[in-house]
N, C-alpha and C. Protein backbone atom coordinates (compact mmCIF):
# COMPACT_ATOMS: atom_id res chain seq x y z
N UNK A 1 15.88 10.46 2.89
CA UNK A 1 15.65 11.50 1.91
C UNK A 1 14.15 11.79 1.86
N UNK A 2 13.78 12.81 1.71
CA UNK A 2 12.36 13.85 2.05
C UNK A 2 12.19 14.53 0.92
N UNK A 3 10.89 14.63 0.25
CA UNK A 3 10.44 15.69 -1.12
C UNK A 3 10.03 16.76 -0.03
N UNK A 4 9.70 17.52 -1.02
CA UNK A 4 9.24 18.66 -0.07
C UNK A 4 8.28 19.01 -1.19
N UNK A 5 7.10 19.87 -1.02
CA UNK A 5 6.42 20.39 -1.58
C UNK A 5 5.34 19.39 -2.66
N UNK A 6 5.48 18.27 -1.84
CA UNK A 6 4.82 16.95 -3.18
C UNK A 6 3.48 16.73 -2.76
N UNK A 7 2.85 17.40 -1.75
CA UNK A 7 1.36 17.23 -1.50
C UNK A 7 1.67 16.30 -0.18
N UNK A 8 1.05 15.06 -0.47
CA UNK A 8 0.45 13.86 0.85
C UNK A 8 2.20 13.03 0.92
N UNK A 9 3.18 13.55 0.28
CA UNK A 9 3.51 12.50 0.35
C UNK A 9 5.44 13.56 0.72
N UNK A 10 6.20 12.40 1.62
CA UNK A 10 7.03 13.38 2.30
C UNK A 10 8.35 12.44 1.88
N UNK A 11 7.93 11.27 1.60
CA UNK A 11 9.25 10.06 1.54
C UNK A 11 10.07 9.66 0.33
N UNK A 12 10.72 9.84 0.25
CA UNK A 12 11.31 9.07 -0.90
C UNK A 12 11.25 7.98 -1.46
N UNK A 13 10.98 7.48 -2.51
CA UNK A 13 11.46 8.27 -3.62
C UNK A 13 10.01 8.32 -4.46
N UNK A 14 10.27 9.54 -5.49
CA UNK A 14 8.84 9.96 -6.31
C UNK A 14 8.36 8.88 -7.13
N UNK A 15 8.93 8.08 -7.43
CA UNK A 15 8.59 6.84 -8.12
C UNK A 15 8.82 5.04 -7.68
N UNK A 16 7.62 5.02 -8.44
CA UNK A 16 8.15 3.48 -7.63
C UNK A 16 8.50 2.48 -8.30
N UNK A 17 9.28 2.12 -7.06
CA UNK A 17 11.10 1.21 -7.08
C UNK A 17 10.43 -0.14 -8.44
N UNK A 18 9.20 -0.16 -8.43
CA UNK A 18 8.77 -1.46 -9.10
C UNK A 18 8.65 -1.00 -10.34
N UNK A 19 7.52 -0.28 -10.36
CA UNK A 19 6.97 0.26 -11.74
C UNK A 19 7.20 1.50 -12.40
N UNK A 20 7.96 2.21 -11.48
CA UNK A 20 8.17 3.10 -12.25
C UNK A 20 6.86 4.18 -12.12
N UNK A 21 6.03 3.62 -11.43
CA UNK A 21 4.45 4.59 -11.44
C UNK A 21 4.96 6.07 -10.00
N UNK A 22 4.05 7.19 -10.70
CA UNK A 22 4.30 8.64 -9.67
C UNK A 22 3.79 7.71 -8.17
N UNK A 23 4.35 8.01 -7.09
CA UNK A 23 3.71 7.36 -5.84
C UNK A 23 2.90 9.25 -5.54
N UNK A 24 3.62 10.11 -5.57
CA UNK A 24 3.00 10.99 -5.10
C UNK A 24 1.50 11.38 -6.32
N UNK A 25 1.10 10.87 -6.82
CA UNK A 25 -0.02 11.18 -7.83
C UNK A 25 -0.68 9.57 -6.59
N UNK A 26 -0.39 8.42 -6.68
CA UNK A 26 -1.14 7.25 -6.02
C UNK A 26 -0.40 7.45 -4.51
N UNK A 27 -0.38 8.70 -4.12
CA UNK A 27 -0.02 8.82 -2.36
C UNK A 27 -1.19 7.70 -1.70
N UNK A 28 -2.10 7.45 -2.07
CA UNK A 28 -3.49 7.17 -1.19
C UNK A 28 -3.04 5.55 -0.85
N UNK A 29 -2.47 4.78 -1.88
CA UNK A 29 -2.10 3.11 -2.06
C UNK A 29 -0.63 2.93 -1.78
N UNK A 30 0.37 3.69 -1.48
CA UNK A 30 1.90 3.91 -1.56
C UNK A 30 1.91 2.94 -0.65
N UNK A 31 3.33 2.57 -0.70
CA UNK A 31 3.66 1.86 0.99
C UNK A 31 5.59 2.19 0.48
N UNK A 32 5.93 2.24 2.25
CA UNK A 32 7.51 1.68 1.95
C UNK A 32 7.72 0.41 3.29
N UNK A 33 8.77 -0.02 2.53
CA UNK A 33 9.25 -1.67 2.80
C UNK A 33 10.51 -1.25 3.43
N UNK A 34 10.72 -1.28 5.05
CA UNK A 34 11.82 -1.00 5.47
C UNK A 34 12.59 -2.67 6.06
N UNK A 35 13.44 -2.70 5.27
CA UNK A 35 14.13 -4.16 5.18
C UNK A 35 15.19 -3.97 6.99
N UNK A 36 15.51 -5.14 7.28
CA UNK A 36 16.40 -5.51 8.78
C UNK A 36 17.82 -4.84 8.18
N UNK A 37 18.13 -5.00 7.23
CA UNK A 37 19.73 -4.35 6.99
C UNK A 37 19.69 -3.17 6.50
N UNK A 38 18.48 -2.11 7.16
CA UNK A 38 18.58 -0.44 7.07
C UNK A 38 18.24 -0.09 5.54
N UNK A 39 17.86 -0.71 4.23
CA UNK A 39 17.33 -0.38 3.59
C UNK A 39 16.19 -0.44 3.48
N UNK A 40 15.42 0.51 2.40
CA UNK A 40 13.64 0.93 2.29
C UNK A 40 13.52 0.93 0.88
N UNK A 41 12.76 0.22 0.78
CA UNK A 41 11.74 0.91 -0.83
C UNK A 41 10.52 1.27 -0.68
N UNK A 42 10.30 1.72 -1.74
CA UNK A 42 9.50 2.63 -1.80
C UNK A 42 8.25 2.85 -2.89
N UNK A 43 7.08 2.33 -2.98
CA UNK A 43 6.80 1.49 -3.96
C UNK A 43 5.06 2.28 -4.00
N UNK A 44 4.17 2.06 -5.02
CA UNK A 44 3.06 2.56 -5.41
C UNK A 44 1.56 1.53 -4.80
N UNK A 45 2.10 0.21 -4.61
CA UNK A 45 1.16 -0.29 -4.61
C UNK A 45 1.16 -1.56 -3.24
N UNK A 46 0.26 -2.18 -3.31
CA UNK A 46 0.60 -3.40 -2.50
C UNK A 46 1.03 -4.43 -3.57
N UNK A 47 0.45 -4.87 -5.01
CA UNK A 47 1.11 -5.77 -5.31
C UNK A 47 2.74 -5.39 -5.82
N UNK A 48 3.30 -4.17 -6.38
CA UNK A 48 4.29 -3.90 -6.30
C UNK A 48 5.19 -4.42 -4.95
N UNK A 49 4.59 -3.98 -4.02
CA UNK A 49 5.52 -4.37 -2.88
C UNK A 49 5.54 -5.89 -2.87
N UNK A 50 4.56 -6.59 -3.14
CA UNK A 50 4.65 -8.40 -2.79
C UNK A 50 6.04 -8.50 -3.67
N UNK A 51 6.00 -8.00 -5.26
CA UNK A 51 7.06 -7.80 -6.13
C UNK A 51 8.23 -7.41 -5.28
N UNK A 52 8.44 -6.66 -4.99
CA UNK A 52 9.74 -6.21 -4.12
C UNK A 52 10.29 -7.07 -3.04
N UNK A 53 8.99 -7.68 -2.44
CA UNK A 53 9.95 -8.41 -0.81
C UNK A 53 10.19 -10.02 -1.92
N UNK A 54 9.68 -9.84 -3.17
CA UNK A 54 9.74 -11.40 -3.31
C UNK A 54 11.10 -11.02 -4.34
N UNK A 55 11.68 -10.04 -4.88
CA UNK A 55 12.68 -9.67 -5.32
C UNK A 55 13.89 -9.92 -4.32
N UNK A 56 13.55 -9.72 -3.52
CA UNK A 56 14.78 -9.38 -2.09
C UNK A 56 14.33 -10.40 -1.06
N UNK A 57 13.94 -11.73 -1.22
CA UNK A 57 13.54 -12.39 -0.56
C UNK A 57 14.19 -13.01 0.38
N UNK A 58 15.59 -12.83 0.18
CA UNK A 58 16.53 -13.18 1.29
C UNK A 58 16.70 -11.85 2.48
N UNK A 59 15.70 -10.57 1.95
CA UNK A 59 15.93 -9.96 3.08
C UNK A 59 14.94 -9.89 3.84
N UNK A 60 15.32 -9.99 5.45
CA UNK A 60 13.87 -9.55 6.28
C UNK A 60 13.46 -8.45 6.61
N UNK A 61 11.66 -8.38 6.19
CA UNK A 61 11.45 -7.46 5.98
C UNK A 61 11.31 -6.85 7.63
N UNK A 62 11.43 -5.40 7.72
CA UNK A 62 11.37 -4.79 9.79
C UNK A 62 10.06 -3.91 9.88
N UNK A 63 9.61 -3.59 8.95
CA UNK A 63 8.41 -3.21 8.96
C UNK A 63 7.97 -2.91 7.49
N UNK A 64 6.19 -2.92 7.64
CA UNK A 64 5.40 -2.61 6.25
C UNK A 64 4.73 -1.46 6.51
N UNK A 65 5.21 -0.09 6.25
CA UNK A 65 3.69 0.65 6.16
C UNK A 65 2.85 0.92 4.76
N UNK A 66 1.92 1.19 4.91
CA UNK A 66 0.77 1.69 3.84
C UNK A 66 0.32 2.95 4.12
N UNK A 67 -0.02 3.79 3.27
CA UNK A 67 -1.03 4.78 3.36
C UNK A 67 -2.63 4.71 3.77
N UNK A 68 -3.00 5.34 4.41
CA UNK A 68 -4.07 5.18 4.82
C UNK A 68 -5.01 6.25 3.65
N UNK A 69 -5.81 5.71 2.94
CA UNK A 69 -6.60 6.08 1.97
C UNK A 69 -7.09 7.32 2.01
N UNK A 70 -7.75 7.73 3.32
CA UNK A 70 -8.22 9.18 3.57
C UNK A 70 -7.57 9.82 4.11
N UNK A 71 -6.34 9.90 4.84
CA UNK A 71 -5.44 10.76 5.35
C UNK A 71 -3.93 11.19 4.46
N UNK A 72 -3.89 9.86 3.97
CA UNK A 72 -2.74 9.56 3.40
C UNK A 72 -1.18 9.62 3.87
N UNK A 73 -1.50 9.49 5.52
CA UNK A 73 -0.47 9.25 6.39
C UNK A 73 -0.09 7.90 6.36
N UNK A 74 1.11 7.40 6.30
CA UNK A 74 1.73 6.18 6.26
C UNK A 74 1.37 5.47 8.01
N UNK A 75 0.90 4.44 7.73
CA UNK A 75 0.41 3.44 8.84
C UNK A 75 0.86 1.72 8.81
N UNK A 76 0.88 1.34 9.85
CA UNK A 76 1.62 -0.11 10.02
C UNK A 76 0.48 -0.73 8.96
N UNK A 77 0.96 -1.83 7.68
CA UNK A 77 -0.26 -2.37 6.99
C UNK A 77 -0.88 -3.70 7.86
N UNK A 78 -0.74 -4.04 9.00
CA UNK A 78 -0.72 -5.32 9.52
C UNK A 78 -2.29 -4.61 10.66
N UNK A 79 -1.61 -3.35 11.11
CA UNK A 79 -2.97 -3.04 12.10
C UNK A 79 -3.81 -2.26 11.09
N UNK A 80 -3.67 -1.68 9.40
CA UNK A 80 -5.08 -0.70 9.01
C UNK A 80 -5.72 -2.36 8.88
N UNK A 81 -7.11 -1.66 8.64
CA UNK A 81 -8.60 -1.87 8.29
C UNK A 81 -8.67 -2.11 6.77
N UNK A 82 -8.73 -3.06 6.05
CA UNK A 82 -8.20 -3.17 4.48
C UNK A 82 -9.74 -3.22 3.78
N UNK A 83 -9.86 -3.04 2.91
CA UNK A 83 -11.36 -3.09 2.14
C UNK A 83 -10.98 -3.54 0.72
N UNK A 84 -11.46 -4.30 0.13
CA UNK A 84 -11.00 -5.47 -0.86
C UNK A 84 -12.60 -5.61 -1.77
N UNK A 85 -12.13 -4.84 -3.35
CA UNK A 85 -13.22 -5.08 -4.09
C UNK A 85 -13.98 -3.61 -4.32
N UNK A 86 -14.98 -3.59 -4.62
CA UNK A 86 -15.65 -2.33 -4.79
C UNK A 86 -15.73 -1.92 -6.33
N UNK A 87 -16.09 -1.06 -6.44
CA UNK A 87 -16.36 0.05 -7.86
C UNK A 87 -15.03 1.01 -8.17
N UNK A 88 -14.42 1.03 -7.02
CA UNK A 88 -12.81 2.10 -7.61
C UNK A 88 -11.84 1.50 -7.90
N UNK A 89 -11.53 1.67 -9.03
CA UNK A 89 -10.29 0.33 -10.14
C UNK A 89 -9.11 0.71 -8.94
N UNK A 90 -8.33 -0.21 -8.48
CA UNK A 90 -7.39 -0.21 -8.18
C UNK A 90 -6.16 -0.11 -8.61
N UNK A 91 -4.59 -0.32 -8.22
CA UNK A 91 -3.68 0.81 -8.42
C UNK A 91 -3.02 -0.86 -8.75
N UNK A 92 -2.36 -1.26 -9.58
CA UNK A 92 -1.81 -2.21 -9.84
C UNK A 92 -2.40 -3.22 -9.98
N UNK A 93 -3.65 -3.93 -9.97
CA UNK A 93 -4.45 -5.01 -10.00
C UNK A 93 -5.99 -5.41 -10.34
N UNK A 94 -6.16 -5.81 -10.36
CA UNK A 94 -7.37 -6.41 -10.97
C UNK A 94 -8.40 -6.30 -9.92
N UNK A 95 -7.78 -6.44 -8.38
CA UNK A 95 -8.70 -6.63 -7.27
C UNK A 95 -8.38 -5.69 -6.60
N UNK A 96 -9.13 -4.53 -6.10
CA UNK A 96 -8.46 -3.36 -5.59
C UNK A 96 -8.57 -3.56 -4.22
N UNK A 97 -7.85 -2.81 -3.33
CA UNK A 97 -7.05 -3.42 -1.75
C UNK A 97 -7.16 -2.09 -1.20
N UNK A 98 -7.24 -1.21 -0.76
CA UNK A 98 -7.44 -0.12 0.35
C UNK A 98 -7.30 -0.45 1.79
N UNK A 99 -6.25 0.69 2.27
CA UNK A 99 -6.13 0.44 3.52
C UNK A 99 -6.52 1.85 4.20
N UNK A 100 -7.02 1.50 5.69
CA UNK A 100 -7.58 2.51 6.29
C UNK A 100 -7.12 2.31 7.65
N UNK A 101 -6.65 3.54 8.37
CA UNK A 101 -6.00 3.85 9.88
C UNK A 101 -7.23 3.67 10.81
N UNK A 102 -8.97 3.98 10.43
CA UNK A 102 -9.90 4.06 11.05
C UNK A 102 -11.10 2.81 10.39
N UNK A 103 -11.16 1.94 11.27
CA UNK A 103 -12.44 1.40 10.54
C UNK A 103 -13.69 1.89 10.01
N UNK A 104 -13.97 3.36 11.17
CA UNK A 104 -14.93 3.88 10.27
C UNK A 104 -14.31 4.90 9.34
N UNK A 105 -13.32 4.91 8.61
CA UNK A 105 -13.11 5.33 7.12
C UNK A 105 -13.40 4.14 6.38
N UNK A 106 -13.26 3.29 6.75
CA UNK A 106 -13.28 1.99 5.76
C UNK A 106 -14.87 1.70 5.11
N UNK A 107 -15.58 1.60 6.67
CA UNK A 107 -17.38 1.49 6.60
C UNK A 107 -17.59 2.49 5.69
N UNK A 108 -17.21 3.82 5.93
CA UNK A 108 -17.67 5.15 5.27
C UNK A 108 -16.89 4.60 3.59
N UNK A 109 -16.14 4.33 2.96
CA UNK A 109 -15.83 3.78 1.70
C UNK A 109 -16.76 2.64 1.16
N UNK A 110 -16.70 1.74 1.71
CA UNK A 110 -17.84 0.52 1.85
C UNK A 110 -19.40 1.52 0.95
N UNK A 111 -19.89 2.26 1.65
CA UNK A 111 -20.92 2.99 1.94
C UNK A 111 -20.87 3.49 0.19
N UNK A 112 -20.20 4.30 -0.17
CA UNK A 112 -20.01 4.93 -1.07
C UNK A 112 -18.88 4.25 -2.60
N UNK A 113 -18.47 3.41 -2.58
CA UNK A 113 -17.43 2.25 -2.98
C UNK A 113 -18.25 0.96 -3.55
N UNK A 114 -18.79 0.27 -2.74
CA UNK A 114 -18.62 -0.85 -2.00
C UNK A 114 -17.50 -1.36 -1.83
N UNK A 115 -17.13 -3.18 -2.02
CA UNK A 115 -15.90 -4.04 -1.29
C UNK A 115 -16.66 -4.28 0.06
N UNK A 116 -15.96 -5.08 1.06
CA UNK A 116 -15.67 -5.69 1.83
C UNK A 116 -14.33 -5.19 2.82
N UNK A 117 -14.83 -5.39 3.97
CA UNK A 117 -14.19 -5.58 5.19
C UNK A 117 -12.87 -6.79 5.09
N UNK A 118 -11.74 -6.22 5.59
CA UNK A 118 -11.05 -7.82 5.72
C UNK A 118 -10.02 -7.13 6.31
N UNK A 119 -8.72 -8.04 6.22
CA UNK A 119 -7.55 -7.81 7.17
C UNK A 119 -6.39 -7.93 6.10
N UNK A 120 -5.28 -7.63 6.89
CA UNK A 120 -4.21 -7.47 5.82
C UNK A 120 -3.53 -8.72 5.24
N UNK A 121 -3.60 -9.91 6.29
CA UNK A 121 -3.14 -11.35 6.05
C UNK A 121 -4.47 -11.81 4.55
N UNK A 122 -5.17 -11.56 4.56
CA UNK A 122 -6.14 -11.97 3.86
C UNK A 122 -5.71 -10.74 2.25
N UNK A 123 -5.29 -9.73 2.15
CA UNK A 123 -5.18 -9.16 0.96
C UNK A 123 -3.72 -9.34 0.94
N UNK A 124 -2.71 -9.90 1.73
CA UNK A 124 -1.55 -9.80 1.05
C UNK A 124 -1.57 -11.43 0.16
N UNK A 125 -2.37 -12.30 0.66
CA UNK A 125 -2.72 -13.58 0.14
C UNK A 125 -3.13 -13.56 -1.16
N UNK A 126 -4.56 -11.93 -1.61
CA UNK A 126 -4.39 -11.88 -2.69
C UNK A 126 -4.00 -11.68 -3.30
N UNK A 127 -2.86 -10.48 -2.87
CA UNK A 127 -1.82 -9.93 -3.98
C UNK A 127 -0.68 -11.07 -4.38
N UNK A 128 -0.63 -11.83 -3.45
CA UNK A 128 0.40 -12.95 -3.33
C UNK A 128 -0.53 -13.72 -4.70
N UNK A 129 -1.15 -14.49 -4.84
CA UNK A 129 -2.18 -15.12 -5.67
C UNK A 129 -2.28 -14.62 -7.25
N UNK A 130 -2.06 -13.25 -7.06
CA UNK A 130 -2.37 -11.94 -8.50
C UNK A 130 -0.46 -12.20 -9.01
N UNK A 131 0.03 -12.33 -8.23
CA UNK A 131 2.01 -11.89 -8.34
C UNK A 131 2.36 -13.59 -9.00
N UNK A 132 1.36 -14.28 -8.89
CA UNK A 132 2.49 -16.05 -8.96
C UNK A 132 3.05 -16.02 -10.45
């Protein structure tokens, strides 16, 4: 299922499966969770999603994408460029997490932001940490 006319954002569904928050208003942090037995959610945030796979924890997950911050095209979260921390309050948490398709979008945020450089094993640890 497909919105049409919602700006950055093309997937279902307009809200997310966790919180209830617009994903197409937070298109930039969205991700969906496509599970091994053909279901997806569809969720606003990264710690939302830790919420979700740890909801459904008996299912495996077949892929993670994220939005990529400046494009806001959905990207594998395992290969973006993640930036962790900074001056822009983040979308569910205390520690804000950005993911980027280009490292130099990330540097260029850094620049203007601050945060830090890191990888996705390293921010799903914190969202994992923020969720206990």
């Amino acid at each position: 299922m497909t919105f049409t006319n919602l700006g950055f954002i093309s997937e279902a569904p307009k809200g997310c499966q966790q919180c209830g928050m617009d994903r197409v208003k937070f298109s930039y942090s969205r991700m969906v969770i496509d599970y091994a037995d053909g279901t997806s959610d569809g969720v606003c945030s990264l710690n939302c999603a830790v919420e979700d796979m740890k909801k459904y924890r008996n299912k495996k997950v077949k892929s993670l994408k994220v939005a990529d911050y400046t494009t806001r095209e959905l990207v594998d979260a395992r290969a973006a460029t993640w930036v962790v921390g900074g001056k822009k309050p983040g979308v569910m948490t205390s520690m804000p997490k950005w993911a980027f398709a280009r490292k130099e979008d990330a540097q260029k945020f850094i620049k203007e932001n601050d945060g830090r450089l890191t990888n996705f094993d390293e921010v799903l640890d914190l969202a994992l940490k923020e969720n206990e």
